[in-house]
Protein backbone atom coordinates (compact mmCIF):
# COMPACT_ATOMS: atom_id res chain seq x y z
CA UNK A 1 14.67 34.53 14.07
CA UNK A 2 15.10 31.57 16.77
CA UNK A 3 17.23 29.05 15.29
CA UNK A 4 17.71 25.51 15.51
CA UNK A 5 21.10 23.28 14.42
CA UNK A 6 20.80 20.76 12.09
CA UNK A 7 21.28 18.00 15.47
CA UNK A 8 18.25 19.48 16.91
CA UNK A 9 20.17 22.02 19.02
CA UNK A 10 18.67 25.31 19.72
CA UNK A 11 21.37 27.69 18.71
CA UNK A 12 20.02 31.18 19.41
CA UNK A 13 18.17 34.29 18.39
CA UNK A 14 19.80 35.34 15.01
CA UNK A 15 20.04 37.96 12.24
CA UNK A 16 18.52 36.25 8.97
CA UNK A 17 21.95 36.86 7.66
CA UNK A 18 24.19 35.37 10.18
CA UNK A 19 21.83 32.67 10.05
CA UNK A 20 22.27 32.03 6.00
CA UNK A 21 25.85 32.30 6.42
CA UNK A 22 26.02 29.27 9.32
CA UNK A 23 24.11 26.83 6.73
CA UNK A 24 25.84 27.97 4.49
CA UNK A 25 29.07 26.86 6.07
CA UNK A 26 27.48 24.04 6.27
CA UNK A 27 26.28 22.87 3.05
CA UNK A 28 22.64 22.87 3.97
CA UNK A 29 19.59 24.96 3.99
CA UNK A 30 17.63 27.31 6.28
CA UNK A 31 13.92 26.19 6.69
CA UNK A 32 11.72 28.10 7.87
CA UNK A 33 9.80 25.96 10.62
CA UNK A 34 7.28 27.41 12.67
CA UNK A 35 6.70 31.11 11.07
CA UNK A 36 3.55 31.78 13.52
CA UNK A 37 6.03 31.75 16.48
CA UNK A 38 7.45 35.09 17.77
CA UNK A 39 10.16 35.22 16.37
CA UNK A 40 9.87 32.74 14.05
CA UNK A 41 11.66 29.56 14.19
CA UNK A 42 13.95 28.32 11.42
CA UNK A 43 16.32 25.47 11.39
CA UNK A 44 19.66 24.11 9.59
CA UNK A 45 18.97 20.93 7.52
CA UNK A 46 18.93 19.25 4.53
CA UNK A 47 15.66 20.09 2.53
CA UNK A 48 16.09 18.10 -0.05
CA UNK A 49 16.49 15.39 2.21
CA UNK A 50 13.78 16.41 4.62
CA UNK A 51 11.25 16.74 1.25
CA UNK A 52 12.26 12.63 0.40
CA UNK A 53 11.51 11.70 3.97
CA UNK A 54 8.35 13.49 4.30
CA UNK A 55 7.45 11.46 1.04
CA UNK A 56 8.39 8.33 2.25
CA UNK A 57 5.82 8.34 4.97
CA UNK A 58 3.10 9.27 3.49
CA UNK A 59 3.69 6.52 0.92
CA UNK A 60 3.87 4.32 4.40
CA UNK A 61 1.13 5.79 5.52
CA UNK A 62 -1.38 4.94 2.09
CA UNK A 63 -0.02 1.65 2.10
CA UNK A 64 -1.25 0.74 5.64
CA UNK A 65 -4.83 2.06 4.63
CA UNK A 66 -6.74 -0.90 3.68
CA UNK A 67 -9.70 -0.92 1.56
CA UNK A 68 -12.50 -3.87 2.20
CA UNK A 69 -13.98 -4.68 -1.01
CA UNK A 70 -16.81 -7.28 -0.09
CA UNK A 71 -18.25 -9.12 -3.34
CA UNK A 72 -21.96 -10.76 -2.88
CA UNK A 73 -22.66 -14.17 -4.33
CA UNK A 74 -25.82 -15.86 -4.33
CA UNK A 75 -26.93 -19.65 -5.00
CA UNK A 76 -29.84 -21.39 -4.63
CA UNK A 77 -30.05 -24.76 -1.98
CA UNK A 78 -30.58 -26.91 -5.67
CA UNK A 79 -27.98 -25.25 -7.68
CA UNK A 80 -26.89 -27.62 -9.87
CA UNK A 81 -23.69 -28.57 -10.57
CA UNK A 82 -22.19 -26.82 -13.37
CA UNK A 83 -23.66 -23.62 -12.21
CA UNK A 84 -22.15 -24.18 -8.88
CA UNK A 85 -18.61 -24.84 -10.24
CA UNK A 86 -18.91 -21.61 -12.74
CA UNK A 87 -20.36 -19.33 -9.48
CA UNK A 88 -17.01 -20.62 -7.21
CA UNK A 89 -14.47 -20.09 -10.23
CA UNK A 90 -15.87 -16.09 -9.65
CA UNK A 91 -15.66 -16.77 -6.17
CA UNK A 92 -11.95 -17.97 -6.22
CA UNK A 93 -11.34 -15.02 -8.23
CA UNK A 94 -12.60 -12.60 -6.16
CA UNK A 95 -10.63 -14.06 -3.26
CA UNK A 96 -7.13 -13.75 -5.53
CA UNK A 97 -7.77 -10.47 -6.07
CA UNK A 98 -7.70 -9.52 -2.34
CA UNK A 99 -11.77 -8.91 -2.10
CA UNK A 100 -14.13 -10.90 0.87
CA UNK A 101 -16.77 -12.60 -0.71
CA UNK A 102 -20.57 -12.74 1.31
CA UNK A 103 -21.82 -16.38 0.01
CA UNK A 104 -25.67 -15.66 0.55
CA UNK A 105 -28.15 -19.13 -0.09
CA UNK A 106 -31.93 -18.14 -0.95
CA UNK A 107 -34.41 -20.17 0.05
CA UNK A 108 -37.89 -19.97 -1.52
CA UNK A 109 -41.21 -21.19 -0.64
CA UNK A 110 -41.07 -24.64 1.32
CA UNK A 111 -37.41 -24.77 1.00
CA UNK A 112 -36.94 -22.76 4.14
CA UNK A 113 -37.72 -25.96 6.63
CA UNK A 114 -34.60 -27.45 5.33
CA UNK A 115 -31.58 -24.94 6.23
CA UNK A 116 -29.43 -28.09 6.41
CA UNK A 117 -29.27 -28.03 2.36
CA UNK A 118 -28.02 -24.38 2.25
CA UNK A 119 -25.68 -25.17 5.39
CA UNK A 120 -23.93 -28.42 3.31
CA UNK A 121 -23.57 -26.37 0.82
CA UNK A 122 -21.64 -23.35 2.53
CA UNK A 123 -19.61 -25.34 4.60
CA UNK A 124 -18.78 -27.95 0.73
CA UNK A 125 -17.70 -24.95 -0.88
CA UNK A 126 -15.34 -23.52 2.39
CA UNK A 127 -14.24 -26.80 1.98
CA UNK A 128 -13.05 -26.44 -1.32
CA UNK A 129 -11.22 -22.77 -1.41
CA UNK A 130 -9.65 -23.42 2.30
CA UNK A 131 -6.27 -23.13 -0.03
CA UNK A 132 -6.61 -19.59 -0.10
CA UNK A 133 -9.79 -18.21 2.09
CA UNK A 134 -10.72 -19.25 5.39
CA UNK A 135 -14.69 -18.42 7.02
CA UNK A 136 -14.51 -14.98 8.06
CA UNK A 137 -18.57 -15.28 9.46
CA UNK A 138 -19.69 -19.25 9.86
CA UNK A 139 -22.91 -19.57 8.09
CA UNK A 140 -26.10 -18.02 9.50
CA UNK A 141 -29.45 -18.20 9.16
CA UNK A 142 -31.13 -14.67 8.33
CA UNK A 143 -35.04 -14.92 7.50
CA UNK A 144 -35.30 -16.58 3.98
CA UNK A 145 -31.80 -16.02 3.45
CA UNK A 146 -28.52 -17.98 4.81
CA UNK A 147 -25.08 -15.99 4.76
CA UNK A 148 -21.51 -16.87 5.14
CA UNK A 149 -18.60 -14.16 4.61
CA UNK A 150 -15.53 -15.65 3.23
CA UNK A 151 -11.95 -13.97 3.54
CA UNK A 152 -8.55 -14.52 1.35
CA UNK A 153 -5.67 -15.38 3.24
CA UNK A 154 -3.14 -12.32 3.83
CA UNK A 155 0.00 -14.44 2.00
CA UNK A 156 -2.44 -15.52 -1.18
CA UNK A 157 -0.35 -13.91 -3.87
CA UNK A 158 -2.35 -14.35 -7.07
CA UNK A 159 -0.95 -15.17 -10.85
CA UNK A 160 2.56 -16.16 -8.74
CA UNK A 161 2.92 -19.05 -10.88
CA UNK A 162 2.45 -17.48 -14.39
CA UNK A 163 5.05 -14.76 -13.22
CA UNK A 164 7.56 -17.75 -12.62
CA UNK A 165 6.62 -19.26 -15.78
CA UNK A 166 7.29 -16.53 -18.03
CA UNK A 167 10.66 -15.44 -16.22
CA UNK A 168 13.13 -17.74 -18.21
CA UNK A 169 11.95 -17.00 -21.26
CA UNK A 170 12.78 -13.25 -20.69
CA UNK A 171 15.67 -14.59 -19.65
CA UNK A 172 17.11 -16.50 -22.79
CA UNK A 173 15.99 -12.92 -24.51
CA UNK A 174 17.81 -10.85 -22.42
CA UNK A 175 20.67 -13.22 -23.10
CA UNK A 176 20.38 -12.66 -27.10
CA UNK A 177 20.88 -9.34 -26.98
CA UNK A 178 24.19 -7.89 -27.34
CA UNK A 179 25.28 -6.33 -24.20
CA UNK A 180 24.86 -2.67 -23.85
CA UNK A 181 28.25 -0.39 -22.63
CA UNK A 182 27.84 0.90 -19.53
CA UNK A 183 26.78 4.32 -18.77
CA UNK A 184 29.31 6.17 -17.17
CA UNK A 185 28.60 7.61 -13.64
CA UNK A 186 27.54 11.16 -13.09
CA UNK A 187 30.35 13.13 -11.78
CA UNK A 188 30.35 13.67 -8.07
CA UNK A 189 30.03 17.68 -7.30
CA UNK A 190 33.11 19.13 -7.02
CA UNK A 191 33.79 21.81 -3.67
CA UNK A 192 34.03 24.62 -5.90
CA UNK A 193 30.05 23.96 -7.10
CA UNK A 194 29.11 22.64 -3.33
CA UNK A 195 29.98 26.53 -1.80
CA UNK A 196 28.28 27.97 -4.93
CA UNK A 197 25.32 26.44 -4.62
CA UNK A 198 22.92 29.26 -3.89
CA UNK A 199 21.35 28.87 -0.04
CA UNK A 200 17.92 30.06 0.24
CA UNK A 201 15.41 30.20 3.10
CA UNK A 202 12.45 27.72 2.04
CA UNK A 203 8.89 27.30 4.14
CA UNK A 204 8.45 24.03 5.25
CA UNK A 205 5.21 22.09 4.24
CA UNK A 206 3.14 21.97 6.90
CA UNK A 207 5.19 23.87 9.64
């Protein structure tokens, strides 16, 4: 087998056992790399280590995958009042829970030669949740419908408050309980166990 040093080095053409014997002096593993090459290609490292890494970017990697939720709310130009304040409380929810929210106005039967009313009432309610949204799409006319596409702001952190609330009075509990004794701390692995630590040659994921 070819093999590769734990720094990347290519070492050499090796017998399987000569190769188990230099992690082994080591303290590390033998990983079996690339085992469609001829001859295959194994190299000196830490697996364990390699394994955490390998999970550490994929949980990078999910994390910069966004998902676009889009929520649709519709008024009418004459909403009235109390209906328009219960419609943007769902709104501003919507918003603090990360989502973009598509504001469509309907317009019905004569209502359409007066655009302005849907318009005011778009640009009233912007108005109103510019805390933690700003206008992703400005309002536009589409047939007997007007639409406007509202987006949260990318440092809204909802429920913030409540969280800073509630933290004292976990505090003052914390500080009724008696204090627990320490745990003591896992003893460190002695030499003896380190060189009898069985060395085996593993496949790696995805080589």
């Amino acid at each position: 087998m070819r093999v590769v040093g734990s720094d990347g080095s290519q070492i050499g053409i090796l017998d399987t056992r000569e190769a188990l014997a230099m992690a082994q002096d080591q303290d590390l593993d033998l990983v079996e790399v690339a085992p469609q090459a001829d001859p295959p290609v194994c190299r000196i490292m830490d697996y364990g280590k390699y394994k955490y890494e390998q999970a550490v970017q994929k949980k990078e990697a999910r994390k910069k995958q966004s998902l676009v939720v889009v929520k649709e709310m519709k008024m009418r130009p004459k909403i009235d009042i109390h209906d328009y304040e219960t419609k943007k409380g769902h709104v501003v929810r919507f918003l603090q829970q990360g989502a973009k929210v598509k504001m469509t106005i309907m317009f019905r039967g004569r209502e359409t030669v007066h655009p302005e009313l849907g318009q005011r009432l778009l640009d009233r309610l912007a108005e109103e949740v510019s805390d933690i949204a700003k206008v992703d799409t400005p309002p536009k006319l589409d047939g007997r419908n007007m639409t406007m596409v509202l987006s949260p702001h990318k440092d809204n952190v909802p429920n913030r408050p409540r969280q800073q609330q509630q933290q004292p009075s976990r505090t003052r509990r914390n500080q009724s309980r008696p204090a627990k004794q320490e745990e003591a701390a896992p003893a460190e692995e002695t030499e003896a166990q380190k060189q009898t630590r069985p060395i085996k040659i593993t496949r790696a994921e995805g080589g």
